[in-house]
PDB file of N, CA and C in Angstrom:
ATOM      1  N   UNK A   1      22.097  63.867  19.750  1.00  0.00           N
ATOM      2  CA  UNK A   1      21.264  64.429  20.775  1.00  0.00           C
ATOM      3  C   UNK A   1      20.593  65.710  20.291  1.00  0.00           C
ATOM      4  N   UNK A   2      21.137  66.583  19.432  1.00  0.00           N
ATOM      5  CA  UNK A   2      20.941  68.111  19.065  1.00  0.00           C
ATOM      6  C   UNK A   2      19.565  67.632  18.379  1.00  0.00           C
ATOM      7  N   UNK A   3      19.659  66.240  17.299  1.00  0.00           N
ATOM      8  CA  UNK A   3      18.754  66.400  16.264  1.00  0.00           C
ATOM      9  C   UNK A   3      17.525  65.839  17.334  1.00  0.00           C
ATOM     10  N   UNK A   4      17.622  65.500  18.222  1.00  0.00           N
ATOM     11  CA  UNK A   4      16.527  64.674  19.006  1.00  0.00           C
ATOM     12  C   UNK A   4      16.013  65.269  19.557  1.00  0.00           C
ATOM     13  N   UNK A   5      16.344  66.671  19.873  1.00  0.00           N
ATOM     14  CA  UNK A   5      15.833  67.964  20.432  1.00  0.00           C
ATOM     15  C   UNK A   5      15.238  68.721  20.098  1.00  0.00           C
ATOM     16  N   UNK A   6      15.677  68.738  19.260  1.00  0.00           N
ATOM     17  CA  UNK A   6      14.958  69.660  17.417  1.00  0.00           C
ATOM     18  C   UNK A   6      13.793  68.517  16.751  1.00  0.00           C
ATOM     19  N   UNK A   7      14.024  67.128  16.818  1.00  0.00           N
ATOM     20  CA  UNK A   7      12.722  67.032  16.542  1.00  0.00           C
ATOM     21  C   UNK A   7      11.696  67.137  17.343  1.00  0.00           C
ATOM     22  N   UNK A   8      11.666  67.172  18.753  1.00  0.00           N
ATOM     23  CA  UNK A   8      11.166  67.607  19.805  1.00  0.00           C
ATOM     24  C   UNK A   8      10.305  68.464  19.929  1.00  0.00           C
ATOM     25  N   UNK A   9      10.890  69.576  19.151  1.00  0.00           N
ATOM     26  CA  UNK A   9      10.536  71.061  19.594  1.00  0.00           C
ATOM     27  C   UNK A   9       9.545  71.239  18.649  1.00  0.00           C
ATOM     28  N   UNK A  10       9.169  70.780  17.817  1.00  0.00           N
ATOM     29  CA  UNK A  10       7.603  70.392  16.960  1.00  0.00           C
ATOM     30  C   UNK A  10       7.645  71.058  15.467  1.00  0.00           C
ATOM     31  N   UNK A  11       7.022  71.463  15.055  1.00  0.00           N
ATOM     32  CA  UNK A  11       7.148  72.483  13.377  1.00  0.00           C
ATOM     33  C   UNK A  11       8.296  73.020  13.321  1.00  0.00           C
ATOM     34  N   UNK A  12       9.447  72.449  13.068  1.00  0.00           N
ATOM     35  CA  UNK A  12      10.818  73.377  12.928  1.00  0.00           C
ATOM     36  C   UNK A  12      10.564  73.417  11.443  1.00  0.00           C
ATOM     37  N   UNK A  13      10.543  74.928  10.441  1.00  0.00           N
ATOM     38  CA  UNK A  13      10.817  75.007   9.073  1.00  0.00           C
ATOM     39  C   UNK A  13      11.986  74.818   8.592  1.00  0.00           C
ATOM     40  N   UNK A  14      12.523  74.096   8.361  1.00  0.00           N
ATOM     41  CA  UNK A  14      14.138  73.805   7.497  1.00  0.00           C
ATOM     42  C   UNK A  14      14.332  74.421   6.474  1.00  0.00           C
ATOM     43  N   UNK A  15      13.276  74.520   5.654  1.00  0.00           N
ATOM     44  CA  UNK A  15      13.404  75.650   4.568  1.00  0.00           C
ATOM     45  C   UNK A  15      13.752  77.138   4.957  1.00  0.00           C
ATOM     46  N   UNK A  16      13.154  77.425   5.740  1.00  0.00           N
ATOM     47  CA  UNK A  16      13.261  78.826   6.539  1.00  0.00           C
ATOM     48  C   UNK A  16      15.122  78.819   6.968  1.00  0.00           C
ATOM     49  N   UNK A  17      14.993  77.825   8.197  1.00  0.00           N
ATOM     50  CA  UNK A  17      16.440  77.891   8.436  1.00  0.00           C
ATOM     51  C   UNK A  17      17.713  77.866   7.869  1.00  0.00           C
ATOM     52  N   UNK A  18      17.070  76.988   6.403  1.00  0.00           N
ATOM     53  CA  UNK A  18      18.454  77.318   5.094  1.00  0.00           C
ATOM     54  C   UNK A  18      18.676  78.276   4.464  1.00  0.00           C
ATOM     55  N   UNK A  19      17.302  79.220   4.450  1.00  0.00           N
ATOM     56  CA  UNK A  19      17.362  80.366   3.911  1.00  0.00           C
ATOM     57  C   UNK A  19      17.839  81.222   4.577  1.00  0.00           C
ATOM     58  N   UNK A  20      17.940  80.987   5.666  1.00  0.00           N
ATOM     59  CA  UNK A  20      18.548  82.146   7.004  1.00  0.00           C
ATOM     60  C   UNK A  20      19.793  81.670   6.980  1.00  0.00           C
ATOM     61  N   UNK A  21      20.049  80.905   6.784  1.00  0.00           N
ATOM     62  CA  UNK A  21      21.739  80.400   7.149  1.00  0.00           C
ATOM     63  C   UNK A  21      22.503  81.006   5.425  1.00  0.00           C
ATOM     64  N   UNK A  22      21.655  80.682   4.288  1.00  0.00           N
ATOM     65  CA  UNK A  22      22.028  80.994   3.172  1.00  0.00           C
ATOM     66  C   UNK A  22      22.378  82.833   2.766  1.00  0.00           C
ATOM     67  N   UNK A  23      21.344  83.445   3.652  1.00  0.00           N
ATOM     68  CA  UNK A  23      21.087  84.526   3.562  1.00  0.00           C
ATOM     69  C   UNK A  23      22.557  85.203   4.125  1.00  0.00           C
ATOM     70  N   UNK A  24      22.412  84.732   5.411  1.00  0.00           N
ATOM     71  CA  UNK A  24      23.716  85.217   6.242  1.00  0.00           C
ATOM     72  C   UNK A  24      25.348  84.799   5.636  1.00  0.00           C
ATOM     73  N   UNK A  25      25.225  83.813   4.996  1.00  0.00           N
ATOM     74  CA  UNK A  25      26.591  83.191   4.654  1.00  0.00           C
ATOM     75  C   UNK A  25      26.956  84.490   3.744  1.00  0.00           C
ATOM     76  N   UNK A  26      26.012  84.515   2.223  1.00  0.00           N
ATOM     77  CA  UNK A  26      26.098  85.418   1.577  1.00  0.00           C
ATOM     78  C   UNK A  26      26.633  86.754   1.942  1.00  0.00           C
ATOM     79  N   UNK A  27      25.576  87.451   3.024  1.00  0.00           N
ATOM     80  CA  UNK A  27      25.874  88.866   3.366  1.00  0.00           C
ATOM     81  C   UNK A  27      27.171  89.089   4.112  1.00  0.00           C
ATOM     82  N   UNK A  28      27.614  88.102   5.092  1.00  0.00           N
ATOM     83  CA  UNK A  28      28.698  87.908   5.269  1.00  0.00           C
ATOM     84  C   UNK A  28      30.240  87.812   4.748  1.00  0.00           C
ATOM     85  N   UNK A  29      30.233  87.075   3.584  1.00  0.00           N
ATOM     86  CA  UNK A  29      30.966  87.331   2.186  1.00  0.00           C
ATOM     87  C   UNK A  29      30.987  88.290   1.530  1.00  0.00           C
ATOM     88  N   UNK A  30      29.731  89.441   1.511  1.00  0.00           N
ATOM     89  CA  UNK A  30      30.044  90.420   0.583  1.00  0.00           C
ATOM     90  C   UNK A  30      30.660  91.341   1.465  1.00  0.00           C
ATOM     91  N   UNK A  31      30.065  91.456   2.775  1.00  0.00           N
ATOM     92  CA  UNK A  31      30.704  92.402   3.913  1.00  0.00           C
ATOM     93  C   UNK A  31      32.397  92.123   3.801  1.00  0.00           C
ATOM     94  N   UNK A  32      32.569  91.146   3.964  1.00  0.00           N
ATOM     95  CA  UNK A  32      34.085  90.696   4.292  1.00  0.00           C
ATOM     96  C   UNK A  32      34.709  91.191   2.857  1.00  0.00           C
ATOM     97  N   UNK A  33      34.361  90.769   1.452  1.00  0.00           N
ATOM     98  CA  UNK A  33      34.854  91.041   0.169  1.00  0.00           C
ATOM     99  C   UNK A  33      34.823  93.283   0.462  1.00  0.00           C
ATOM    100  N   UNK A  34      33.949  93.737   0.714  1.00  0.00           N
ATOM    101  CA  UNK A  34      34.000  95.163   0.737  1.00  0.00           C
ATOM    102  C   UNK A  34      35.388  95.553   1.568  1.00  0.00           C
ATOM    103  N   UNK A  35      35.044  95.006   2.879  1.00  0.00           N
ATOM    104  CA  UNK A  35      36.448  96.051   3.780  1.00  0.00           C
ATOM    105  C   UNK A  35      37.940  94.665   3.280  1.00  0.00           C
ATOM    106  N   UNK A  36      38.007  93.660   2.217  1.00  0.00           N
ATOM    107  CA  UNK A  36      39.054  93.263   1.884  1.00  0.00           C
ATOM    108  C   UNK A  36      39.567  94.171   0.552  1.00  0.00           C
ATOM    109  N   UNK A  37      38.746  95.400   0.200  1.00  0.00           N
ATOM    110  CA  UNK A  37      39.170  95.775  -0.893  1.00  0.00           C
ATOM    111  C   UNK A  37      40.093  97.147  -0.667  1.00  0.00           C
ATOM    112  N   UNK A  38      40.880  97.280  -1.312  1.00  0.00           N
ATOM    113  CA  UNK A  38      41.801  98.209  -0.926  1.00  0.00           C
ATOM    114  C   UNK A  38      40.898  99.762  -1.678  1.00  0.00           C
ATOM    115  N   UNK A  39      42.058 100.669  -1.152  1.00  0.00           N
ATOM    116  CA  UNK A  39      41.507 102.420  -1.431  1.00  0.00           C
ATOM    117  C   UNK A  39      41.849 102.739  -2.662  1.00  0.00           C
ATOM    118  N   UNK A  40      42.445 102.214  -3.583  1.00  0.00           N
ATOM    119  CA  UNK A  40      42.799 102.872  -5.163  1.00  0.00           C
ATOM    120  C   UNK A  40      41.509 102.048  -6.047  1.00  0.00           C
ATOM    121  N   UNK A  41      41.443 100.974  -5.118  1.00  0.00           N
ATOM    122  CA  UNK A  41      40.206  99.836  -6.586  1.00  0.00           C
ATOM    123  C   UNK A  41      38.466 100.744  -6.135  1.00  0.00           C
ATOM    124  N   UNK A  42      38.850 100.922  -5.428  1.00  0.00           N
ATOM    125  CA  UNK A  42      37.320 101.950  -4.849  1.00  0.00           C
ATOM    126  C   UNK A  42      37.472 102.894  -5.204  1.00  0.00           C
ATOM    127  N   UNK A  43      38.452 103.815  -5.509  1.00  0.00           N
ATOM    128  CA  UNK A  43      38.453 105.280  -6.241  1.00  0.00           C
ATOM    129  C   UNK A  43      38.615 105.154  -7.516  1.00  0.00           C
ATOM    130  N   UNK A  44      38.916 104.328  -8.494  1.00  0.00           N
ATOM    131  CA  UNK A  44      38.676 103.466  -9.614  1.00  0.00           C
ATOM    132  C   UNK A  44      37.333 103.509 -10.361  1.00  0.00           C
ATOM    133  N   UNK A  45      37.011 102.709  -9.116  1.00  0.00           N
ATOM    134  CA  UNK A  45      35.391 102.250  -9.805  1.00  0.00           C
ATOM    135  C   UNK A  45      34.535 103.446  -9.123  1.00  0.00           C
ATOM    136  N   UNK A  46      34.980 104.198  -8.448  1.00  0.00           N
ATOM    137  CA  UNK A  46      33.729 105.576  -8.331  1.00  0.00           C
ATOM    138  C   UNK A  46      33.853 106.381  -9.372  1.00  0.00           C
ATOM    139  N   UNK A  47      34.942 106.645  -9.771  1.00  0.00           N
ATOM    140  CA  UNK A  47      35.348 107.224 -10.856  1.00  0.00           C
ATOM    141  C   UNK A  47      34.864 107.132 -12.449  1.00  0.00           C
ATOM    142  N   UNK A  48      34.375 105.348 -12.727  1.00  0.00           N
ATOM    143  CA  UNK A  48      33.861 104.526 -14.185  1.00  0.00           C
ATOM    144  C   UNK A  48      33.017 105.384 -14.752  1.00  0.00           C
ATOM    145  N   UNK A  49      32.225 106.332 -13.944  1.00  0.00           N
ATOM    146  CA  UNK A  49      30.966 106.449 -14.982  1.00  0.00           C
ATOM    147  C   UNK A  49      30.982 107.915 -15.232  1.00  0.00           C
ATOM    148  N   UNK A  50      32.178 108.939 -14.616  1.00  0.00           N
ATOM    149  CA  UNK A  50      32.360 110.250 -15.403  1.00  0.00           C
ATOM    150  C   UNK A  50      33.231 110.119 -16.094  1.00  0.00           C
ATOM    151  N   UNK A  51      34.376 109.331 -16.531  1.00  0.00           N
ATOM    152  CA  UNK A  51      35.067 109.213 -17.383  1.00  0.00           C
ATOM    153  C   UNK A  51      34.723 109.070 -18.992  1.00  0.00           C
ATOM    154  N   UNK A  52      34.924 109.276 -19.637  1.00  0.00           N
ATOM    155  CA  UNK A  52      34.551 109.439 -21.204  1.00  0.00           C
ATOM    156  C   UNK A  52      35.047 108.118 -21.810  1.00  0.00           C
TER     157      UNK A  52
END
């Protein structure tokens, strides 16, 4: 029924909508990977580039 609706609704871009769905999956994953990272691996890597 969903797809019979959607073809309905006239010029739907699918390309567009994979890219939006692709877009979000992504940003979503990196968001989630950031606050899964703990407080010593982040003071670590702020740290990489004054170290000698």
């Amino acid at each position: 029924m969903a797809k019979y609706i959607l073809e309905q609704a006239g010029g739907i871009n699918w390309m567009a909508i994979f890219a939006l769905l692709t877009f979000f999956t992504i940003f979503s994953v990196s968001v989630w990977m950031v606050f899964r990272k703990n407080n010593s691996t982040i003071k670590h890597m702020e740290s990489l580039p004054l170290e000698d």
